[in-house]
C-alpha atoms as a PDB file:
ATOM      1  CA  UNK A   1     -87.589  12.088  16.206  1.00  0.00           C
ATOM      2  CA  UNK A   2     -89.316  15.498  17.235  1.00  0.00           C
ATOM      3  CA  UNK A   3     -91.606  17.872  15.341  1.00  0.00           C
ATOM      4  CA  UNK A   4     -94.620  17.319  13.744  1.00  0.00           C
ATOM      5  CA  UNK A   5     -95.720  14.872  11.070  1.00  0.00           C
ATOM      6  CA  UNK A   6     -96.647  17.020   8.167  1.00  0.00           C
ATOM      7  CA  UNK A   7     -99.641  16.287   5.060  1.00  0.00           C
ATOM      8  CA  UNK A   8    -100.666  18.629   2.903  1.00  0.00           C
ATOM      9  CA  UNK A   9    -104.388  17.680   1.624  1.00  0.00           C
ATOM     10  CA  UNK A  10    -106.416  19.511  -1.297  1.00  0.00           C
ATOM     11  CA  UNK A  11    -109.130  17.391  -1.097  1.00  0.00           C
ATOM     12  CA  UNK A  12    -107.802  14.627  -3.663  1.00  0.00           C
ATOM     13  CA  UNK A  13    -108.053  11.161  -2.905  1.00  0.00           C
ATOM     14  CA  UNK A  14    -104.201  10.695  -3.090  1.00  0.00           C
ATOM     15  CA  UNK A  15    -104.241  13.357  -0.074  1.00  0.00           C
ATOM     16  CA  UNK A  16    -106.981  11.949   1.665  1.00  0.00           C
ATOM     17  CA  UNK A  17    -105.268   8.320   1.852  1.00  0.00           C
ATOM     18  CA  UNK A  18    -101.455  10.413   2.322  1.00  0.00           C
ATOM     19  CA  UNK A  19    -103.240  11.956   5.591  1.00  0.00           C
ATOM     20  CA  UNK A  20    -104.754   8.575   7.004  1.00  0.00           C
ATOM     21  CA  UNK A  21    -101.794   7.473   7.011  1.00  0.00           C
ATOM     22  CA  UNK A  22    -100.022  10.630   8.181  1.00  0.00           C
ATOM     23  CA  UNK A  23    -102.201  10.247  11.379  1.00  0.00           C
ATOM     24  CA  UNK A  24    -101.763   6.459  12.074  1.00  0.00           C
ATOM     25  CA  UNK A  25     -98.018   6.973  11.906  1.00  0.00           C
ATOM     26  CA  UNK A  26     -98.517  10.144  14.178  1.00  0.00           C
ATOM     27  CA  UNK A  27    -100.089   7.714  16.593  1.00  0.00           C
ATOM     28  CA  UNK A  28     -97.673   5.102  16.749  1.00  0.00           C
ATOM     29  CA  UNK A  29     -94.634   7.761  16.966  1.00  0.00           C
ATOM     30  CA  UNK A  30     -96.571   9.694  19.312  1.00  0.00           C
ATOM     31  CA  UNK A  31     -96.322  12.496  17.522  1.00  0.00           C
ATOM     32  CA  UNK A  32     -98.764  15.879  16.316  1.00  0.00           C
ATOM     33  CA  UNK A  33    -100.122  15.931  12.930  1.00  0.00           C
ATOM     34  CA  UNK A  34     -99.980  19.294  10.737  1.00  0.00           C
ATOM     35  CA  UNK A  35    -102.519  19.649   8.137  1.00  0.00           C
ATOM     36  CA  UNK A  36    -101.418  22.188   5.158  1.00  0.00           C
ATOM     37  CA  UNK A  37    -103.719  23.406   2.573  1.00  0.00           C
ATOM     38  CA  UNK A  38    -102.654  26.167   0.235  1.00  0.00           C
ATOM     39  CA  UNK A  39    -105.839  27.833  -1.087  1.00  0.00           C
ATOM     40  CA  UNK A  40    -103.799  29.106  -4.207  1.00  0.00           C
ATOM     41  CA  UNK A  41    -102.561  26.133  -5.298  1.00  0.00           C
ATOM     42  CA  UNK A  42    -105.905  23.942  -5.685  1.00  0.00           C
ATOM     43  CA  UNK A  43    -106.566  20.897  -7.937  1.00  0.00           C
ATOM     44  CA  UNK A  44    -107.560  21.880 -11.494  1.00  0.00           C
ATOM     45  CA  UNK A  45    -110.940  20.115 -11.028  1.00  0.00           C
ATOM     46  CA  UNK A  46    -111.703  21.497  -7.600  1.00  0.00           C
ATOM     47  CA  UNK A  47    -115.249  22.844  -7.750  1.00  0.00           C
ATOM     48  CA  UNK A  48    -115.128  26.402  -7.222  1.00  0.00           C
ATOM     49  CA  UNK A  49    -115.250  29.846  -8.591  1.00  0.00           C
ATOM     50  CA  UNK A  50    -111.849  31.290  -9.134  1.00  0.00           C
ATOM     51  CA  UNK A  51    -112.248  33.934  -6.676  1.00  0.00           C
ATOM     52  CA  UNK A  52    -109.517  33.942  -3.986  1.00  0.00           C
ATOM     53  CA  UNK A  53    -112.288  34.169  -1.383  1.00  0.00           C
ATOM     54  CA  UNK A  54    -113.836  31.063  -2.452  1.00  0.00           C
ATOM     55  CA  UNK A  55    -110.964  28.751  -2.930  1.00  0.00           C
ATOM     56  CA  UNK A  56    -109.861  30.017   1.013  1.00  0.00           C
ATOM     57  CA  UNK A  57    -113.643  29.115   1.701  1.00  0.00           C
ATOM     58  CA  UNK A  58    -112.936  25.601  -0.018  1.00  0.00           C
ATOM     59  CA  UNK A  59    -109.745  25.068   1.462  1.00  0.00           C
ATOM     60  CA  UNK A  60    -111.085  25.752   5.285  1.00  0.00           C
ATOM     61  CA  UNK A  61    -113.807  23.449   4.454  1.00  0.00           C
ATOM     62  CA  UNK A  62    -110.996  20.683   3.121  1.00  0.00           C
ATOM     63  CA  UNK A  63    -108.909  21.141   6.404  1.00  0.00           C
ATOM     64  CA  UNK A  64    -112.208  20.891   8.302  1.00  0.00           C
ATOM     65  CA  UNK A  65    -113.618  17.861   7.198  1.00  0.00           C
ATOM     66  CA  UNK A  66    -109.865  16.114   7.407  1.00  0.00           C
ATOM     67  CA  UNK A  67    -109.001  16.824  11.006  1.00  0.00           C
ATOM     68  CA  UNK A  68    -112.777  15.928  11.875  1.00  0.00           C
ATOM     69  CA  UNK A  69    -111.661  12.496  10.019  1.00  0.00           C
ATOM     70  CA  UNK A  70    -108.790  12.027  11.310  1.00  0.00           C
ATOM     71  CA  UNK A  71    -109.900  12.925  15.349  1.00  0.00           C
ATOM     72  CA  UNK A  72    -112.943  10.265  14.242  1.00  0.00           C
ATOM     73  CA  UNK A  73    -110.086   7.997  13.698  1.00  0.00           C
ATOM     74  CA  UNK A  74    -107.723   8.978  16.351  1.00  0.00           C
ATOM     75  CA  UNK A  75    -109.649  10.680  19.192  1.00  0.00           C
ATOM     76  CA  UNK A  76    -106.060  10.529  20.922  1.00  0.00           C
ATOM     77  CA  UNK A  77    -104.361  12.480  17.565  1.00  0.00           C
ATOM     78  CA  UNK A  78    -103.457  16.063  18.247  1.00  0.00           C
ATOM     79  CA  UNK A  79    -104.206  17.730  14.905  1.00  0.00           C
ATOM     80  CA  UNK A  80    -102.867  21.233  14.143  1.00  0.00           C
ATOM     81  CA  UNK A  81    -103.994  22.657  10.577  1.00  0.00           C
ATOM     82  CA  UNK A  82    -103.078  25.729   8.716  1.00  0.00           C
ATOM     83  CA  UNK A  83    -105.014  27.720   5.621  1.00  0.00           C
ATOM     84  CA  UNK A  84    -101.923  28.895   3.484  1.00  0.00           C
ATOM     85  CA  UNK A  85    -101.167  31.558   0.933  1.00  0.00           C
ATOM     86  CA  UNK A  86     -97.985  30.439  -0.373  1.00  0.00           C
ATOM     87  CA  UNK A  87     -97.693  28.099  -2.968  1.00  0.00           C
ATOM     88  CA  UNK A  88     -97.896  24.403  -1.665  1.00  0.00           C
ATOM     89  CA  UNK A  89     -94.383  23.287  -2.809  1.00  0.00           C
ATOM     90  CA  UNK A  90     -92.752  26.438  -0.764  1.00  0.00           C
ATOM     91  CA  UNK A  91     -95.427  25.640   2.303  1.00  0.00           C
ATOM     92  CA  UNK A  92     -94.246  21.922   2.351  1.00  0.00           C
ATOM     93  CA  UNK A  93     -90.640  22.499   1.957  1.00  0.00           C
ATOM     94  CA  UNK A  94     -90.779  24.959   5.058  1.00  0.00           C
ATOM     95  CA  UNK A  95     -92.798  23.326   6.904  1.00  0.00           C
ATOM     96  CA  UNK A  96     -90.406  20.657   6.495  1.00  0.00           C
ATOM     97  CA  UNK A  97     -87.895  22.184   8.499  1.00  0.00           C
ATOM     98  CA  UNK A  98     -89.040  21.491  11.436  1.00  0.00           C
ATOM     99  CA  UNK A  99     -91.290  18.259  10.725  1.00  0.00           C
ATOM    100  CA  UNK A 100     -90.451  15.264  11.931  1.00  0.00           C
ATOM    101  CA  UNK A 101     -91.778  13.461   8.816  1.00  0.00           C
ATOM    102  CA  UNK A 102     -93.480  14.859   5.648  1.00  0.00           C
ATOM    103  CA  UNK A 103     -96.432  12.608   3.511  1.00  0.00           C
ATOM    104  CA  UNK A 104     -97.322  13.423   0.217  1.00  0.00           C
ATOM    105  CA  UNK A 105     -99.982  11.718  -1.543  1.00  0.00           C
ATOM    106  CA  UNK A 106     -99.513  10.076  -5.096  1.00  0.00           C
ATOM    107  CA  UNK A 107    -101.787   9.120  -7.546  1.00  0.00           C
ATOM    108  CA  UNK A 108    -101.086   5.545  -7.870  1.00  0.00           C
ATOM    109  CA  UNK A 109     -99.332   3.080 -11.227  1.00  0.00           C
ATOM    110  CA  UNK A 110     -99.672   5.292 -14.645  1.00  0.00           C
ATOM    111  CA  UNK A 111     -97.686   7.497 -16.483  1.00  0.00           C
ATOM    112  CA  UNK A 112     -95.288  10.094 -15.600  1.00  0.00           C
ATOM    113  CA  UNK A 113     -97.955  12.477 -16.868  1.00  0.00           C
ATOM    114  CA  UNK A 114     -99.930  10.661 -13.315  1.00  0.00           C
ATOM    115  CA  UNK A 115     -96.824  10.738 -11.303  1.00  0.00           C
ATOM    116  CA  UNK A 116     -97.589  11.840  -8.030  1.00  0.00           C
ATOM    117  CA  UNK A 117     -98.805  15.191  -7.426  1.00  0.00           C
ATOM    118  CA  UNK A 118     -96.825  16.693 -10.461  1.00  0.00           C
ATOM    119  CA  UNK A 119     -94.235  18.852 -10.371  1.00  0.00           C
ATOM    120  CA  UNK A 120     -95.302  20.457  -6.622  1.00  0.00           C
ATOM    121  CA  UNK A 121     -94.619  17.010  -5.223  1.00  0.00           C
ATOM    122  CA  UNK A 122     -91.226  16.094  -7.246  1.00  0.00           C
ATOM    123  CA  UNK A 123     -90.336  19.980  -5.989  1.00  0.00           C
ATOM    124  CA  UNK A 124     -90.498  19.090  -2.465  1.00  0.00           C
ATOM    125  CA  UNK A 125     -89.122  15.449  -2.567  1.00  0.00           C
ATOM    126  CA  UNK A 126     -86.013  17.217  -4.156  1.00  0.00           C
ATOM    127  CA  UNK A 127     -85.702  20.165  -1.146  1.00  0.00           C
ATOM    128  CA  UNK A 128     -87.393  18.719   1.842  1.00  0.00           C
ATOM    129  CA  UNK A 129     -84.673  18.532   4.847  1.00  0.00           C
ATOM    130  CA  UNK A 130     -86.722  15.861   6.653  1.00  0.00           C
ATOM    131  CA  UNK A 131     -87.223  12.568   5.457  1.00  0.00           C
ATOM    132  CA  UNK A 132     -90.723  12.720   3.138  1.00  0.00           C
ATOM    133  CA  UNK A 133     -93.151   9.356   2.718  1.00  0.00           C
ATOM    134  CA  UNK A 134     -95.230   9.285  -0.549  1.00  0.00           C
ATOM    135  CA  UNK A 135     -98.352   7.306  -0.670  1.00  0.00           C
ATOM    136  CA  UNK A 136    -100.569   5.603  -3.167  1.00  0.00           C
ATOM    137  CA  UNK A 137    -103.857   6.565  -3.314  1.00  0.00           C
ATOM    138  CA  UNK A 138    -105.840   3.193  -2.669  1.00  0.00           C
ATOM    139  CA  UNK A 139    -103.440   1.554  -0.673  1.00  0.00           C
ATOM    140  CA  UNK A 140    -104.768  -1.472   0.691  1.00  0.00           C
ATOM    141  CA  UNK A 141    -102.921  -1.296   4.110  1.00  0.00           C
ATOM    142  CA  UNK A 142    -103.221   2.372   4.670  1.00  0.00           C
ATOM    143  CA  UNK A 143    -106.683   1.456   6.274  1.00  0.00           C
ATOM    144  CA  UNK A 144    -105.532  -0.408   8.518  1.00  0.00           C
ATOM    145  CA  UNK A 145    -101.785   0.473   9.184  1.00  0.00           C
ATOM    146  CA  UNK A 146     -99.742  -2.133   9.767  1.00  0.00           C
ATOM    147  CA  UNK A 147    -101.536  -4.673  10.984  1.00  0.00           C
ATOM    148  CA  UNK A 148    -103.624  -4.887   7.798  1.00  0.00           C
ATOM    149  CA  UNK A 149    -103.951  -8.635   6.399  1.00  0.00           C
ATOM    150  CA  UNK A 150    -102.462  -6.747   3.101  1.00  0.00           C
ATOM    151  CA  UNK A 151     -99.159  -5.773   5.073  1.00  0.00           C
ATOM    152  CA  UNK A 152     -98.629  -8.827   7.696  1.00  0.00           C
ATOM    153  CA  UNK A 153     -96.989 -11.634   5.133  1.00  0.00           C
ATOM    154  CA  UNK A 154     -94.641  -7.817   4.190  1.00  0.00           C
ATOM    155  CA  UNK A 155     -93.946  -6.910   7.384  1.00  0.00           C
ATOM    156  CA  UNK A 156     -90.876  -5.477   6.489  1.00  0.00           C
ATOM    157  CA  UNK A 157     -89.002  -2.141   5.704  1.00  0.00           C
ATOM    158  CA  UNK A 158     -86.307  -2.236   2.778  1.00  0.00           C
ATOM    159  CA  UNK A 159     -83.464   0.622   2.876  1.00  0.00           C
ATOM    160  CA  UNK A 160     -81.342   0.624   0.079  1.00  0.00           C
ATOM    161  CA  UNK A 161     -77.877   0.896   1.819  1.00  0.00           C
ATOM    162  CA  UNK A 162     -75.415   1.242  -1.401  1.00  0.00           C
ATOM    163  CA  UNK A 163     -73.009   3.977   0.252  1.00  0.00           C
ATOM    164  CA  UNK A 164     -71.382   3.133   3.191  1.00  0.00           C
ATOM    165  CA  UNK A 165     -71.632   5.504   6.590  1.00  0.00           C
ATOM    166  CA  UNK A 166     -71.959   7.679   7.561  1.00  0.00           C
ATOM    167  CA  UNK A 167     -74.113   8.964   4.126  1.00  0.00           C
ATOM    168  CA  UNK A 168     -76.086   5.730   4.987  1.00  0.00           C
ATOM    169  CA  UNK A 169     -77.018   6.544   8.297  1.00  0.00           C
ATOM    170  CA  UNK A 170     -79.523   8.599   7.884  1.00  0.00           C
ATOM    171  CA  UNK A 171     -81.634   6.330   6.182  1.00  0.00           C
ATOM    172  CA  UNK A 172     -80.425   3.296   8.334  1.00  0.00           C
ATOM    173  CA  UNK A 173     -82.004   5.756  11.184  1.00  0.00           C
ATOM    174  CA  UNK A 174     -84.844   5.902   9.729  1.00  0.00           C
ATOM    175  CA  UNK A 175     -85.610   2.825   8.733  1.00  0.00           C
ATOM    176  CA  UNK A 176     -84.304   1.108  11.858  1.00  0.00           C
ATOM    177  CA  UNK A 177     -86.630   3.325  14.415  1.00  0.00           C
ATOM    178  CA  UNK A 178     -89.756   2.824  11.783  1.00  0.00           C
ATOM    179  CA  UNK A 179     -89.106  -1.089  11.999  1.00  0.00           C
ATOM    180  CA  UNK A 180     -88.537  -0.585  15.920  1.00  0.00           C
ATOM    181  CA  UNK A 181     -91.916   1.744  16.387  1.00  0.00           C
ATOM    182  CA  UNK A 182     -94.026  -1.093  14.047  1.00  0.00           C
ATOM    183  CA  UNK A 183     -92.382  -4.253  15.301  1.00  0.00           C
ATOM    184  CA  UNK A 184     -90.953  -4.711  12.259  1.00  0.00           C
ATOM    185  CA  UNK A 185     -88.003  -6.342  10.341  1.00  0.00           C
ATOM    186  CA  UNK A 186     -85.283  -4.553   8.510  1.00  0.00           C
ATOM    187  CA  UNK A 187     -83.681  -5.566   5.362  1.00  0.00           C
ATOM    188  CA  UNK A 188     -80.730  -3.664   4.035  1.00  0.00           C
ATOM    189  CA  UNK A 189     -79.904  -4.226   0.490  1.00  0.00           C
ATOM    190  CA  UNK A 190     -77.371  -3.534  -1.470  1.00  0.00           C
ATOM    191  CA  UNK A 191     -76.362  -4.385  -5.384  1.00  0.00           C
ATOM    192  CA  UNK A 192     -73.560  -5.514  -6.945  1.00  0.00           C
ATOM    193  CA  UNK A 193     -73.160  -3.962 -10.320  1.00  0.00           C
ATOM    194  CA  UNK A 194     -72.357  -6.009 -13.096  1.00  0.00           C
ATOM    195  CA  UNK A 195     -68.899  -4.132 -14.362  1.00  0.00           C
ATOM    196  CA  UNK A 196     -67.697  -4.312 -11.086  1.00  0.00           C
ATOM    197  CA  UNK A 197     -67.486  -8.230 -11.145  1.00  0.00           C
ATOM    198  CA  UNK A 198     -65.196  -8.240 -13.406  1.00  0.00           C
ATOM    199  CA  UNK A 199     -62.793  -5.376 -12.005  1.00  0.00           C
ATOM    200  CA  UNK A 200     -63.141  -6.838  -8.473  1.00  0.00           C
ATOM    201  CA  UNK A 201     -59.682  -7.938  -7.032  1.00  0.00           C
ATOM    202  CA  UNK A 202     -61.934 -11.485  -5.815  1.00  0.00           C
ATOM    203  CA  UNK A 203     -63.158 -11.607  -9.643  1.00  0.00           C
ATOM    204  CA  UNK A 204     -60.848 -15.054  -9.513  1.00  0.00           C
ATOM    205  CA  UNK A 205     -63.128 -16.556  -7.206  1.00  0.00           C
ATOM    206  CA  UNK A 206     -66.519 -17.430  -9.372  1.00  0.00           C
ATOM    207  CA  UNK A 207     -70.025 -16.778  -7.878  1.00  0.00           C
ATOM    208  CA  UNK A 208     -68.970 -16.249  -4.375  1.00  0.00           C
ATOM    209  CA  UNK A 209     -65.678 -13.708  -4.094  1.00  0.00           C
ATOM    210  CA  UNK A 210     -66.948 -10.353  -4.619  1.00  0.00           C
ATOM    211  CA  UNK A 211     -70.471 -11.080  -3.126  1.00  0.00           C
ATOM    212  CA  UNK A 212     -69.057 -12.457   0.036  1.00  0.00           C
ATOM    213  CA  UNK A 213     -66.836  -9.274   0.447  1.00  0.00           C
ATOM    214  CA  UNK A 214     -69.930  -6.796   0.169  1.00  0.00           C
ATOM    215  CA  UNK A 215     -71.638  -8.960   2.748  1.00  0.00           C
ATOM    216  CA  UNK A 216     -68.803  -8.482   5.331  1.00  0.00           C
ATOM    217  CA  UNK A 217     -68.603  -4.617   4.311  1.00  0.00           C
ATOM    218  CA  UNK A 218     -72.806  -4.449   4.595  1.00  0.00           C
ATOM    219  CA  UNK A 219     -72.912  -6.811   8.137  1.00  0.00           C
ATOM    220  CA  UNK A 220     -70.223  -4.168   9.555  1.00  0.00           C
ATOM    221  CA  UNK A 221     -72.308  -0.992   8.120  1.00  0.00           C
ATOM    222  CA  UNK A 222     -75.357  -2.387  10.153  1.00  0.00           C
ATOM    223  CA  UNK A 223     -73.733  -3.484  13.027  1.00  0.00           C
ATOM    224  CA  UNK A 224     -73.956  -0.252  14.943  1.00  0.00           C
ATOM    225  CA  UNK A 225     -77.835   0.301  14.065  1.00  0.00           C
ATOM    226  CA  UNK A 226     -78.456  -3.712  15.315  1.00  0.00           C
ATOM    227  CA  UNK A 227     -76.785  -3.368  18.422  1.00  0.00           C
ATOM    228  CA  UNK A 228     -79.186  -0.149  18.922  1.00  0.00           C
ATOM    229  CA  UNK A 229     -81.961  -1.517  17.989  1.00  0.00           C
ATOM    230  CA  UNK A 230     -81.430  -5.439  19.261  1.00  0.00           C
ATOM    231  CA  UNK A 231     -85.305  -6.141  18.954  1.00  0.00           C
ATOM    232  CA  UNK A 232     -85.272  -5.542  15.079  1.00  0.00           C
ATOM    233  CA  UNK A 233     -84.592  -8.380  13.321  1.00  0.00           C
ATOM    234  CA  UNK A 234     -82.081  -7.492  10.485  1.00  0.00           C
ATOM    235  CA  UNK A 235     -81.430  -9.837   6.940  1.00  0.00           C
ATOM    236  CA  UNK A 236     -78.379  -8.426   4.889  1.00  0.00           C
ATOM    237  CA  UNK A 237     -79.817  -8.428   1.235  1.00  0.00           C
ATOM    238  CA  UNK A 238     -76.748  -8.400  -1.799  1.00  0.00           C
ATOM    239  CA  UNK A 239     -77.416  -8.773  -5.365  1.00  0.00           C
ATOM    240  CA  UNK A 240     -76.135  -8.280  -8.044  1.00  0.00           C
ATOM    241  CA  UNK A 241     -77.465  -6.080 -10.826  1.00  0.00           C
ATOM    242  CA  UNK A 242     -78.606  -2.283 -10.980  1.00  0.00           C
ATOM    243  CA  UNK A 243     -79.006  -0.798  -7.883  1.00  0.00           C
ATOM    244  CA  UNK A 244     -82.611   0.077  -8.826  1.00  0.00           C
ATOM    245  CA  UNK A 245     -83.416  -3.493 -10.287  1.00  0.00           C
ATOM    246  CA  UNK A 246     -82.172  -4.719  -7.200  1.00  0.00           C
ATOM    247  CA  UNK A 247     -84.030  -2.642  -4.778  1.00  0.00           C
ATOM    248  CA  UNK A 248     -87.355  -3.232  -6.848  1.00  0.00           C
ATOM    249  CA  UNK A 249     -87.279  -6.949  -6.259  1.00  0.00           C
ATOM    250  CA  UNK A 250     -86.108  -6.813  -2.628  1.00  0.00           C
ATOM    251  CA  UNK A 251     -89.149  -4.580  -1.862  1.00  0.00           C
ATOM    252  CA  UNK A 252     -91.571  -7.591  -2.844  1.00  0.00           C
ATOM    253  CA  UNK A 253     -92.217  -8.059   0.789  1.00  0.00           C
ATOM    254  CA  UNK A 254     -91.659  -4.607   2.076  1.00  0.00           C
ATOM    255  CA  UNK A 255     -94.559  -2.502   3.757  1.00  0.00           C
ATOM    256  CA  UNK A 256     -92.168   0.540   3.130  1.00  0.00           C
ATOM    257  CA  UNK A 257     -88.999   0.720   1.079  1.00  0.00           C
ATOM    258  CA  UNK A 258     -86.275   3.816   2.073  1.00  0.00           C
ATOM    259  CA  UNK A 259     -84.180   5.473  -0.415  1.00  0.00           C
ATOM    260  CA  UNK A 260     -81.770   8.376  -0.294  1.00  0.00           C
ATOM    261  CA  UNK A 261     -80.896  11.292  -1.803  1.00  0.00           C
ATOM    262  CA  UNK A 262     -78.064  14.092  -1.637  1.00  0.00           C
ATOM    263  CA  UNK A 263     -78.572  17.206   0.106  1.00  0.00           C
ATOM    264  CA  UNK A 264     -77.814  20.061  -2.920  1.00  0.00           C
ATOM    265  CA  UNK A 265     -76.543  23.684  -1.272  1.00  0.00           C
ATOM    266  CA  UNK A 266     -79.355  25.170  -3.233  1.00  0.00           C
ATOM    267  CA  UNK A 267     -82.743  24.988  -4.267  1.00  0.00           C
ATOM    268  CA  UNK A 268     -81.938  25.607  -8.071  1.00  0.00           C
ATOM    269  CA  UNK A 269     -80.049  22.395  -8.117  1.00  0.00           C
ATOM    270  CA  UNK A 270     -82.260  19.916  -6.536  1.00  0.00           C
ATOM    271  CA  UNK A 271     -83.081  16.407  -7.969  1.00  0.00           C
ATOM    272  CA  UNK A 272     -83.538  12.866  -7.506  1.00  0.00           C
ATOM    273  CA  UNK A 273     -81.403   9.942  -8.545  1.00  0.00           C
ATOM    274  CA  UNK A 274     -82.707   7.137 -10.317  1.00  0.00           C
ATOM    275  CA  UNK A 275     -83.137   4.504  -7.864  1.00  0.00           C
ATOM    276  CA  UNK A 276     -85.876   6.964  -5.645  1.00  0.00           C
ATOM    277  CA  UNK A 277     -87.400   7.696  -8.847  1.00  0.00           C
ATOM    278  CA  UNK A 278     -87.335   3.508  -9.999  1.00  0.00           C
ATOM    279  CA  UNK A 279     -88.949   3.296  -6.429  1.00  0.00           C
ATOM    280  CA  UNK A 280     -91.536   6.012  -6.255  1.00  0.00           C
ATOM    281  CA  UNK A 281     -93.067   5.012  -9.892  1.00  0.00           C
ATOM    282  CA  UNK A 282     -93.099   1.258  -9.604  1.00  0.00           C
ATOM    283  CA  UNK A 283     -93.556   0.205  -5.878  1.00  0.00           C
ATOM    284  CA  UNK A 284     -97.047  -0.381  -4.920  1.00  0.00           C
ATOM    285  CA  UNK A 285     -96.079   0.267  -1.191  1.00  0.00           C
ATOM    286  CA  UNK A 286     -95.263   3.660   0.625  1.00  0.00           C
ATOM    287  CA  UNK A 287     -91.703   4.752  -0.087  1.00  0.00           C
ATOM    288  CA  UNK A 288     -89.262   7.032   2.085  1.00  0.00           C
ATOM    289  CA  UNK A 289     -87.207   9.256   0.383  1.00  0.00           C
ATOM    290  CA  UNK A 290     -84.338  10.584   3.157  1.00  0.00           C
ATOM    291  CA  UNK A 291     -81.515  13.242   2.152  1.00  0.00           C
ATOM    292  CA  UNK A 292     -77.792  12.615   3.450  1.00  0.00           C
ATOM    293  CA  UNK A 293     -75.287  14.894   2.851  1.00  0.00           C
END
């Protein structure tokens, strides 16, 4: 993994706990941090005249005070920042390009009117070519990392692994060298919708046909990433149920969860599929969102 690990900050809480962490994981991956601030696309309730002077005045001071933080925190952190005309969506996505890992803040549990950072932040989980952590603002182990008390009874990262390689690899990548860099475990899950019980050739088999099956197929998936990675250990996770139901209660443990999404060939078509959107709303812990082709 190469390139810098990218946070945008606007002086929000949500960006202020996205960039802790951006700079602990920085750390660990040995890795540069890039600060973005875009001066023209400010909080509603920042405190400033609307003068284009000011709000570039505001967002120097923003970048500033963060990379004085984060050094405090980090005196080994190499911290690049950069004041930014375009809007932040457009900055993020491009700067994304070359990052090695892009943070976004969120705004914690609410309503999708609270979801994240709004529509910027949905923009750029949609485009972004490198994989793109979201954060909670308040996070209990941000702090701390990963060896917070709140994250060592989790320590564990949960990657969703319903298609089988190589669209999975990118995310079995990812989580597998994030476990590897924290000393964590991986668990790979993978559901077992309901229809397809009854459709399944093993359907004659109660209970244990069709489950056993998708436990061979998922052990052979991850057999390539354990025998890379033979110091994580690895638990193969079926259930059945809705992919996203599934994922939600395997993540219980988790101290980050990884889900995918599809590359689209252009930025009028972007999205997110429901199980990244089940997981960014309702986990409490940060979530990876990676795009496979």
């Amino acid at each position: 993994m190469t390139g810098p690990v990218v946070v945008g900050v606007d002086g929000s809480p949500a960006s202020t706990t996205a960039a802790w962490w951006a700079a602990r994981e920085a750390v660990d991956r040995q890795l540069p941090v890039l600060l973005l601030h875009s001066w023209t696309t400010q909080p509603l309730d920042v405190p400033v005249a609307q003068e284009a002077l000011d709000k570039q005045r505001y967002g120097g001071r923003v970048l500033q005070r963060m990379e004085a933080e984060l050094l405090h925190r980090h005196p080994e952190l190499s911290v690049v920042t950069e004041l930014l005309s375009e809007p932040a969506s457009k900055a993020l996505v491009n700067a994304g390009e070359t990052a090695a890992l892009l943070v976004l803040g969120s705004r914690g549990h609410g309503s999708v009117a609270g979801f994240l950072l709004g529509s910027v932040s949905l923009h750029v989980l949609g485009l972004v070519q490198c994989p793109a952590v979201t954060v909670r603002a308040g996070d209990p182990s941000v702090e701390d990392g990963w060896g917070h008390p709140a994250a060592l009874g989790r320590r564990e990262v949960v990657v969703g692994v319903q298609e089988p390689p190589p669209a999975a690899d990118p995310l079995l990548e990812f989580a597998f060298t994030t476990a590897e860099v924290h000393g964590a475990g991986v668990r790979a899950v993978r559901a077992l919708p309901l229809a397809s019980l009854v459709t399944h050739p093993h359907a004659d088999r109660p209970g244990q046909g069709y489950e056993a099956d998708e436990l061979t197929r998922l052990a052979a998936d991850l057999a390539p990433w354990q025998e890379k990675f033979p110091g994580v250990e690895v638990v193969d996770h079926v259930a059945r149920g809705s992919a996203s139901q599934v994922l939600l209660a395997a993540s219980a443990r988790s101290t980050l969860t990884v889900v995918g999404r599809r590359r689209h060939p252009s930025p009028l078509t972007w999205k997110l599929g429901p199980v990244a959107h089940a997981a960014l709303h309702h986990l409490p812990c940060p979530v990876a969102v990676v795009p496979h082709d």
